[in-house]
Structure formats: structure tokens, C-alpha cells
N, C-alpha and C. Protein backbone atom coordinates (compact mmCIF):
# COMPACT_ATOMS: atom_id res chain seq x y z
N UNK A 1 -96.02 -61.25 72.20
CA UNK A 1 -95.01 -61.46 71.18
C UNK A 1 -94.55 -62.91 71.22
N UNK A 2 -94.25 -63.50 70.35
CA UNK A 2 -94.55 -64.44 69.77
C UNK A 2 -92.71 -65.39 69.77
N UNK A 3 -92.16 -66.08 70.35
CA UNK A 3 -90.98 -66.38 70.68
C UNK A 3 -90.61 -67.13 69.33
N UNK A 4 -88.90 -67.37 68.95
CA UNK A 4 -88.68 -67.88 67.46
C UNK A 4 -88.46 -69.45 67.70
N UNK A 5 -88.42 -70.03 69.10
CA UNK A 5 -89.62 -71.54 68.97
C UNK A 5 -90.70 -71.81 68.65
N UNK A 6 -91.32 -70.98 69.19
CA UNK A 6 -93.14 -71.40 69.36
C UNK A 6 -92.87 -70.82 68.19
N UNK A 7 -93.08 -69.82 66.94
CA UNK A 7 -93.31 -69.68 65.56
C UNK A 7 -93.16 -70.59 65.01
N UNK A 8 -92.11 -71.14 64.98
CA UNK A 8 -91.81 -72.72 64.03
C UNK A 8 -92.77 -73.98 64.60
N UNK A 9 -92.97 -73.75 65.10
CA UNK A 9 -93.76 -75.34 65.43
C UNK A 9 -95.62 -75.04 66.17
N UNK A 10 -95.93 -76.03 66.85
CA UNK A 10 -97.13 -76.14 67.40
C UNK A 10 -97.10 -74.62 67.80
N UNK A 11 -98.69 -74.42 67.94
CA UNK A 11 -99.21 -72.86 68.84
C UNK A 11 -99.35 -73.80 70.07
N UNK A 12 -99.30 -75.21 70.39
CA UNK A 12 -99.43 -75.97 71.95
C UNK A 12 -98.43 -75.96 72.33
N UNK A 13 -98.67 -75.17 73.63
CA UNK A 13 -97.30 -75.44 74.90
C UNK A 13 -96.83 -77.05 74.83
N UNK A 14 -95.49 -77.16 74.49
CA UNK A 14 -94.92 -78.96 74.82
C UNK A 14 -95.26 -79.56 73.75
N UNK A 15 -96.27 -79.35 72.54
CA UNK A 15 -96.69 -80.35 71.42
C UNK A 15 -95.49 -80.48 70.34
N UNK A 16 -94.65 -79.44 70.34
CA UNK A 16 -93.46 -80.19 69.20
C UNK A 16 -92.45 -80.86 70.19
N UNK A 17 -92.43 -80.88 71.52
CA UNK A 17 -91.91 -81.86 72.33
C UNK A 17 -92.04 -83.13 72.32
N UNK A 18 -93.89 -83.70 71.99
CA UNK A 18 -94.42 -84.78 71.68
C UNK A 18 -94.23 -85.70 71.04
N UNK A 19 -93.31 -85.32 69.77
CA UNK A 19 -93.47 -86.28 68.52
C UNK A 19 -91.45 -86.83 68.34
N UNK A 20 -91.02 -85.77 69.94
CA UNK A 20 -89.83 -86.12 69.22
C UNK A 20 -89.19 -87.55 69.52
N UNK A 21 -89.96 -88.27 70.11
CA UNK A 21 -90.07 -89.95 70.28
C UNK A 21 -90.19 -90.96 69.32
N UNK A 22 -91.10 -90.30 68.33
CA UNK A 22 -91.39 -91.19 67.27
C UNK A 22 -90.52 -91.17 66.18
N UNK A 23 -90.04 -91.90 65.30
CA UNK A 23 -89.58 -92.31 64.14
C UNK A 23 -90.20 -91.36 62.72
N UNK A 24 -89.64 -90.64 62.10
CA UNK A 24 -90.05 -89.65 61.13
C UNK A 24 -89.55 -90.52 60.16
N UNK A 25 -90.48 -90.57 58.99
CA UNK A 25 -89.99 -91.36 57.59
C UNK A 25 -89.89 -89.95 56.91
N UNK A 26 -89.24 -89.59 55.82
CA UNK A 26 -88.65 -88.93 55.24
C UNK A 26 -89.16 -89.55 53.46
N UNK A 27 -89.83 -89.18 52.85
CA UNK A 27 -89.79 -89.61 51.41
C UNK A 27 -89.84 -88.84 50.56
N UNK A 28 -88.76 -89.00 49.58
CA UNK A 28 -88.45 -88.08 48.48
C UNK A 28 -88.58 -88.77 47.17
N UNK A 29 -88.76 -87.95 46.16
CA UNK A 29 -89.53 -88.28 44.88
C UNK A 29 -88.13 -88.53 43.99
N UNK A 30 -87.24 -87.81 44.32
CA UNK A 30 -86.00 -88.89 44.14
C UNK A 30 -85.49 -89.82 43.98
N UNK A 31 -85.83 -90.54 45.52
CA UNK A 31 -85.61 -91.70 45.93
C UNK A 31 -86.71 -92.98 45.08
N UNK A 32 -86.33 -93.60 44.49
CA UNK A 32 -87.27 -94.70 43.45
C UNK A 32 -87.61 -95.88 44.76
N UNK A 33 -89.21 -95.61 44.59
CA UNK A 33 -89.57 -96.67 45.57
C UNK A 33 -90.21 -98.19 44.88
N UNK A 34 -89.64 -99.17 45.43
CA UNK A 34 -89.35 -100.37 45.12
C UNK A 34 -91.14 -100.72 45.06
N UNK A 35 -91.37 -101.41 43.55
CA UNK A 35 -92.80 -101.80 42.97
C UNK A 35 -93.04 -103.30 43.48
N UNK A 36 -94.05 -103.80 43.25
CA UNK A 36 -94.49 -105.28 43.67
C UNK A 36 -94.15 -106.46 42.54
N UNK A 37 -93.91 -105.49 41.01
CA UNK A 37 -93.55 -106.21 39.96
C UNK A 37 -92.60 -107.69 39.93
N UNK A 38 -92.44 -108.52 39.81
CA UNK A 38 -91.19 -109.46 39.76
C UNK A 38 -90.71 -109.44 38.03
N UNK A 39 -89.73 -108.06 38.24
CA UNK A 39 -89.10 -108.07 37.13
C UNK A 39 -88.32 -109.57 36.65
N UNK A 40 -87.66 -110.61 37.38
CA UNK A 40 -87.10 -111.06 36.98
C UNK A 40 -87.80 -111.95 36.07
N UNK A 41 -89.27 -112.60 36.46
CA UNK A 41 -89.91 -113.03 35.66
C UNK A 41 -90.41 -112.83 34.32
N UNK A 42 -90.42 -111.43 34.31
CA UNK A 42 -90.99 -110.52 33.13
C UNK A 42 -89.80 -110.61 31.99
N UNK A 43 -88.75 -110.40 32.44
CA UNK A 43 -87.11 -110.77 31.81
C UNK A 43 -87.23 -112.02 31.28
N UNK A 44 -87.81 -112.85 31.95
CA UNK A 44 -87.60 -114.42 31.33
C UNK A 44 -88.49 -114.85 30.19
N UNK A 45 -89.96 -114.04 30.11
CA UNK A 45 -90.58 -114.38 29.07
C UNK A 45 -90.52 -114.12 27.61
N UNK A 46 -90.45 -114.87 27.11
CA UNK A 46 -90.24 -115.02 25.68
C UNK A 46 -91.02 -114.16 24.47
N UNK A 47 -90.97 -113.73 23.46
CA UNK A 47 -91.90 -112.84 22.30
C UNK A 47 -93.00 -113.79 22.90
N UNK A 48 -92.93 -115.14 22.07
CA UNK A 48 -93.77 -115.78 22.16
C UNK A 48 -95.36 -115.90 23.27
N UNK A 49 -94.44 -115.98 24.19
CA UNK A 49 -95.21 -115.69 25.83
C UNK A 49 -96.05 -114.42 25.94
N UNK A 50 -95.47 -113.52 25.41
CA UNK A 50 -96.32 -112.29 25.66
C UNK A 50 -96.95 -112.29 24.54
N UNK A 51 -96.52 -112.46 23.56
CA UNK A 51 -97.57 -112.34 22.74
C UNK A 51 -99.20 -112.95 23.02
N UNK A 52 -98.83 -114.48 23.33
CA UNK A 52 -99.96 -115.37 24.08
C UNK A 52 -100.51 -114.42 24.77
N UNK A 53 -99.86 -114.11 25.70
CA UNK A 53 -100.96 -113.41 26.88
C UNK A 53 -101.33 -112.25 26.23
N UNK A 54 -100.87 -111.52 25.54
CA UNK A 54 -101.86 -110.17 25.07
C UNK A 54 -102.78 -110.49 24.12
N UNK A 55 -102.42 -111.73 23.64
CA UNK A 55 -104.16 -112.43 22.83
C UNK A 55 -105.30 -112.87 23.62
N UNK A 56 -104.75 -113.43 24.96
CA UNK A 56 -105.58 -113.90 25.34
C UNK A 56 -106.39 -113.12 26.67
N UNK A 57 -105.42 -111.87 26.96
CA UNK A 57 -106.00 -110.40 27.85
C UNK A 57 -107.42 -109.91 27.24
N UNK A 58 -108.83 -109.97 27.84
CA UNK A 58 -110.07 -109.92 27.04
C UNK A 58 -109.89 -108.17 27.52
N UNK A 59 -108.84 -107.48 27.95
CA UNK A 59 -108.65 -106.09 28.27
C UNK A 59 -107.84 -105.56 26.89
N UNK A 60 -106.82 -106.05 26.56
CA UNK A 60 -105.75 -106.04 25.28
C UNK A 60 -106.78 -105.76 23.96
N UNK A 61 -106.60 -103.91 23.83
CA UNK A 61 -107.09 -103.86 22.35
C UNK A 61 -106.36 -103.74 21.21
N UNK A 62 -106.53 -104.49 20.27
CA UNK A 62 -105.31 -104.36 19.39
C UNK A 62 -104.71 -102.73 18.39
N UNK A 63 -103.77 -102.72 18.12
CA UNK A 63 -103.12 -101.64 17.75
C UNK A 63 -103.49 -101.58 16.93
N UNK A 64 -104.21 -100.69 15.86
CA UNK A 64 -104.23 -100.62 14.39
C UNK A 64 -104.52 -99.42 13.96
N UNK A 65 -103.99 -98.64 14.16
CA UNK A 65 -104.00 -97.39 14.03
C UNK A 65 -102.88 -96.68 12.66
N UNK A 66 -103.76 -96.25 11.59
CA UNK A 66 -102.74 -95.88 10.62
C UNK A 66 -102.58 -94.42 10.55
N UNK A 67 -101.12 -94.10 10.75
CA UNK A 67 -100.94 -93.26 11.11
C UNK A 67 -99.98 -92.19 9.30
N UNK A 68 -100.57 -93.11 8.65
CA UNK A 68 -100.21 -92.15 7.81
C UNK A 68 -100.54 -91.23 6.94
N UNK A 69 -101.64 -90.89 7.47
CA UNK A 69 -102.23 -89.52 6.93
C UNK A 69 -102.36 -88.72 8.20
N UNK A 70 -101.62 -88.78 9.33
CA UNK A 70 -101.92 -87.97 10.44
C UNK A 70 -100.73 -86.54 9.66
N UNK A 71 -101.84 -85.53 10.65
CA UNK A 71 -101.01 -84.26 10.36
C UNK A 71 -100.74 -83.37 11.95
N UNK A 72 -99.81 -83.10 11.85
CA UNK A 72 -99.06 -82.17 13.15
C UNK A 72 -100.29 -81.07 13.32
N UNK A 73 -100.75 -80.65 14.32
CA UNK A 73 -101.17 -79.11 14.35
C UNK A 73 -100.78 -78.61 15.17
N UNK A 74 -99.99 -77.49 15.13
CA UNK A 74 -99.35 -76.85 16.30
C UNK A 74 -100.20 -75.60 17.02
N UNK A 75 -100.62 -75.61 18.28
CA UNK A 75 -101.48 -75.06 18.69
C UNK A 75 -101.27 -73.43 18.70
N UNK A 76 -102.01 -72.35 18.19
CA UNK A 76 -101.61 -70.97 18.39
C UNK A 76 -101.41 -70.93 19.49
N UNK A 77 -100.23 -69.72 19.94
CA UNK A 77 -99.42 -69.47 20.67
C UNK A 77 -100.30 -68.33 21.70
N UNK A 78 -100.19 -68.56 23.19
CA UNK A 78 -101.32 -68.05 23.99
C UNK A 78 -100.80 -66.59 24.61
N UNK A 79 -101.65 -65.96 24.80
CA UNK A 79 -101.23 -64.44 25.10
C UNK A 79 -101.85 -64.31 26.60
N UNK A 80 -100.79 -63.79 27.36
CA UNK A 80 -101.28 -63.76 29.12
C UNK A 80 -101.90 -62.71 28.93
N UNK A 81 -103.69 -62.55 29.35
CA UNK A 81 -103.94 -61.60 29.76
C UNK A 81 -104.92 -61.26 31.04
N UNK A 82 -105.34 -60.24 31.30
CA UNK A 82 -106.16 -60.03 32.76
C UNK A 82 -107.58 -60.01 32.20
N UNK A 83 -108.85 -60.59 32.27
CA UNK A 83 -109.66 -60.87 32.20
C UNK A 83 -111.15 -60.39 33.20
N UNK A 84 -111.89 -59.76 33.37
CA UNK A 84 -112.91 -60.12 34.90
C UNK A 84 -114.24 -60.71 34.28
N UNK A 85 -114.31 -61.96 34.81
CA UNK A 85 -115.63 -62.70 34.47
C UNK A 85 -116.47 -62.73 35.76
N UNK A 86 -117.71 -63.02 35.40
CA UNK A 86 -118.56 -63.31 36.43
C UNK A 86 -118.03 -64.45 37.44
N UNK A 87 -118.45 -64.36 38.31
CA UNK A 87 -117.73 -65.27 39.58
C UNK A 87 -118.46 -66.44 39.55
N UNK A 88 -119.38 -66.86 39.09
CA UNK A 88 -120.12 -67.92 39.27
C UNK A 88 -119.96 -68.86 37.53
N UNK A 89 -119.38 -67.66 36.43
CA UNK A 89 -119.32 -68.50 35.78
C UNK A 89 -117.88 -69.11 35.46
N UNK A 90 -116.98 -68.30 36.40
CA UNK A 90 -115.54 -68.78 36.71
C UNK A 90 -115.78 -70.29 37.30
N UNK A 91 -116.87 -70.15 38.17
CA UNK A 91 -116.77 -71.21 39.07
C UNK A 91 -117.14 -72.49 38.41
N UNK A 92 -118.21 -72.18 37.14
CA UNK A 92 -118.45 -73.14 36.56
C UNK A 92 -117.46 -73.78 35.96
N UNK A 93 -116.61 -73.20 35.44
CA UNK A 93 -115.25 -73.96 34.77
C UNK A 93 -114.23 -74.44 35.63
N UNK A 94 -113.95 -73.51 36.93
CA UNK A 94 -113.42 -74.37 37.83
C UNK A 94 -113.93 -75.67 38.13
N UNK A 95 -114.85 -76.29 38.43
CA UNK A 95 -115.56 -77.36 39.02
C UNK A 95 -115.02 -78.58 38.44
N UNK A 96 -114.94 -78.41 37.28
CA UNK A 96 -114.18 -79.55 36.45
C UNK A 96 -112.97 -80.04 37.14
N UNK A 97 -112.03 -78.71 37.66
CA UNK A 97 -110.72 -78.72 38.06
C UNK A 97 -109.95 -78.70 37.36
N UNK A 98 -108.45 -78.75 36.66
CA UNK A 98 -107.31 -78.47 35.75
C UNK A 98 -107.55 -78.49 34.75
N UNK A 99 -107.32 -77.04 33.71
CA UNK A 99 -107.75 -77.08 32.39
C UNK A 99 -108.78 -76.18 32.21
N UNK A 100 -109.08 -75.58 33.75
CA UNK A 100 -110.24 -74.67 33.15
C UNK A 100 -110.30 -73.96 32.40
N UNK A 101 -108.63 -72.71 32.53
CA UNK A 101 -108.63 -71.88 31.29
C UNK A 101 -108.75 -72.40 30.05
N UNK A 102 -107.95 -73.75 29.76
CA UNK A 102 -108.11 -74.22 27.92
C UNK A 102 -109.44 -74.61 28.10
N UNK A 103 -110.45 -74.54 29.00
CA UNK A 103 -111.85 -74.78 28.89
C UNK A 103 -112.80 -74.11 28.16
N UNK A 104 -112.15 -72.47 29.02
CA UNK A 104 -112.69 -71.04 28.88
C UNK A 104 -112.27 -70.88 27.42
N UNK A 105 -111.16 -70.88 27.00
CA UNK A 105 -110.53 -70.93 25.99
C UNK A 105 -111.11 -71.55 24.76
N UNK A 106 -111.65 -72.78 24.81
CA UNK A 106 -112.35 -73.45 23.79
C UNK A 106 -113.23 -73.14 23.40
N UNK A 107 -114.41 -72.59 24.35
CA UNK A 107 -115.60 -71.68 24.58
C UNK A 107 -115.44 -70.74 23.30
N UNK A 108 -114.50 -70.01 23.77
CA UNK A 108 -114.47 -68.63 23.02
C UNK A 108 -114.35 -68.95 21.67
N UNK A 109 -113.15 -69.87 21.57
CA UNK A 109 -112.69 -70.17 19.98
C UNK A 109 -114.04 -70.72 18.91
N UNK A 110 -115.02 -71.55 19.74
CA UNK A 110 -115.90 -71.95 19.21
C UNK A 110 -116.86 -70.36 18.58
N UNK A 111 -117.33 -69.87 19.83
CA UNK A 111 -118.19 -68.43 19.60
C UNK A 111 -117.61 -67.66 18.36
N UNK A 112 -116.35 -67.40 17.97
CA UNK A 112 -115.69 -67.28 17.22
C UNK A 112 -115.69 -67.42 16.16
N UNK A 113 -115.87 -69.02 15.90
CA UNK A 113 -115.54 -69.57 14.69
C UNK A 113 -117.31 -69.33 14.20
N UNK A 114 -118.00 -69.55 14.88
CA UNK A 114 -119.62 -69.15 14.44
C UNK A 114 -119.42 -68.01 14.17
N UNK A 115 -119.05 -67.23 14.49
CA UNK A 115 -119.07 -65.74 14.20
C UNK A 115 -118.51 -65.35 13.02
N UNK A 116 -117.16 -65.87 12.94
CA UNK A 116 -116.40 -65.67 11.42
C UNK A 116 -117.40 -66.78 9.70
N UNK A 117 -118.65 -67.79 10.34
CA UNK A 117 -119.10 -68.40 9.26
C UNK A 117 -119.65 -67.45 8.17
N UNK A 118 -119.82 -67.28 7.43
CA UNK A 118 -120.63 -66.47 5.99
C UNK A 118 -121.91 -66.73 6.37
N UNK A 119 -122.73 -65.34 6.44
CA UNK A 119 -123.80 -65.80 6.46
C UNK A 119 -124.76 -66.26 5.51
N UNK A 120 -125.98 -67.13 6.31
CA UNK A 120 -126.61 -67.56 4.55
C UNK A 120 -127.58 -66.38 4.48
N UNK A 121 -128.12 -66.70 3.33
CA UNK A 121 -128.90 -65.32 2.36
C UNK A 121 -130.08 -66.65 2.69
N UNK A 122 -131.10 -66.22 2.25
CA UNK A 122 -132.69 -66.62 2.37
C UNK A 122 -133.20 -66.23 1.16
């Protein structure tokens, strides 16, 4: 049986004894950790200045995007359900990693939409 020290820490006799010497950093996502940026410089430059440099950034693609014929589509609304697929072809969509279901998901909608086409006559 299993004592309510040894549960919390190391299964080694003395190993959470070990570390209590050292210095523990603590970091929380909270806490805003200080960037390499020199804001104050960035503050000082002028339209002008940046503008220069984003002409002359051979990375800087320009904006031109007309956005006024864009239209909203709001995505149908998803229904939780229980599913059993083959395990290997689960796995295939896992592999990608995040997104598999809207993966699986796309799959289907496509099979779908072939399915709902009119067929042709010959």
C-alpha cells in the first residue's frame, strides 16, 4: 500500500527530495513575456518610413484584394453523432492531425453532392 507521499511524487525512494535545491521557474500564460522587439523605435517611425520599407521588403505582397463582391457563408450547423469506421481509415485522417473530423466531413459532403447531381441520359 502505497503511502500519501510517495503517491504524489517520484515512485524513487528520496527523488522528490532531490530537486528541492534547485530553483523552480513557474510560467504562466498570463504573465506577458517580454519580446526582443524595440518598440520604442517602431513608435518613432514615420508613415513615410514604413511605407519605404514595405516597398522595399522583396517578402511584402501588396494588398489588393476587392472585397466587394465577397459573400458571408455561414457554415451548416453540425450534429454530434457516434459513428464506427474502419480503424485504419480513421487513422488515415488522423495522420494529418487537427481537423480530421472537418476532413471526414468534407469527404462525405463531396460523395453527396455527386450523388444529389442529375443524371445524364445518353
Amino acid at each position: 500500500m502505497r503511502s500519501a507521499g510517495r503517491s504524489a511524487g517520484s515512485s524513487r525512494p528520496g527523488a522528490r527530495d532531490a530537486t528541492s535545491g534547485r530553483s523552480i521557474t513557474i510560467v504562466s500564460r498570463d504573465t506577458p513575456r517580454k519580446g526582443k522587439t524595440d518598440w520604442a523605435r517602431v513608435d518613432a517611425l514615420t508613415d513615410e518610413e514604413i511605407a519605404e520599407a514595405v516597398a522595399n521588403d522583396p517578402d511584402a505582397v501588396p494588398i489588393d484584394i476587392d472585397w466587394s463582391d465577397a459573400v458571408l457563408v455561414v457554415p451548416p450547423r453540425k450534429k454530434a453523432i457516434s459513428i464506427r469506421l474502419d480503424e485504419d481509415v480513421l487513422d488515415f485522417f488522423r495522420r494529418d492531425g487537427e481537423g480530421y473530423q472537418r476532413r471526414i466531413n468534407a469527404v462525405l459532403r463531396s460523395y453527396m453532392q455527386q450523388k444529389s447531381k442529375p443524371k445524364k441520359r445518353a
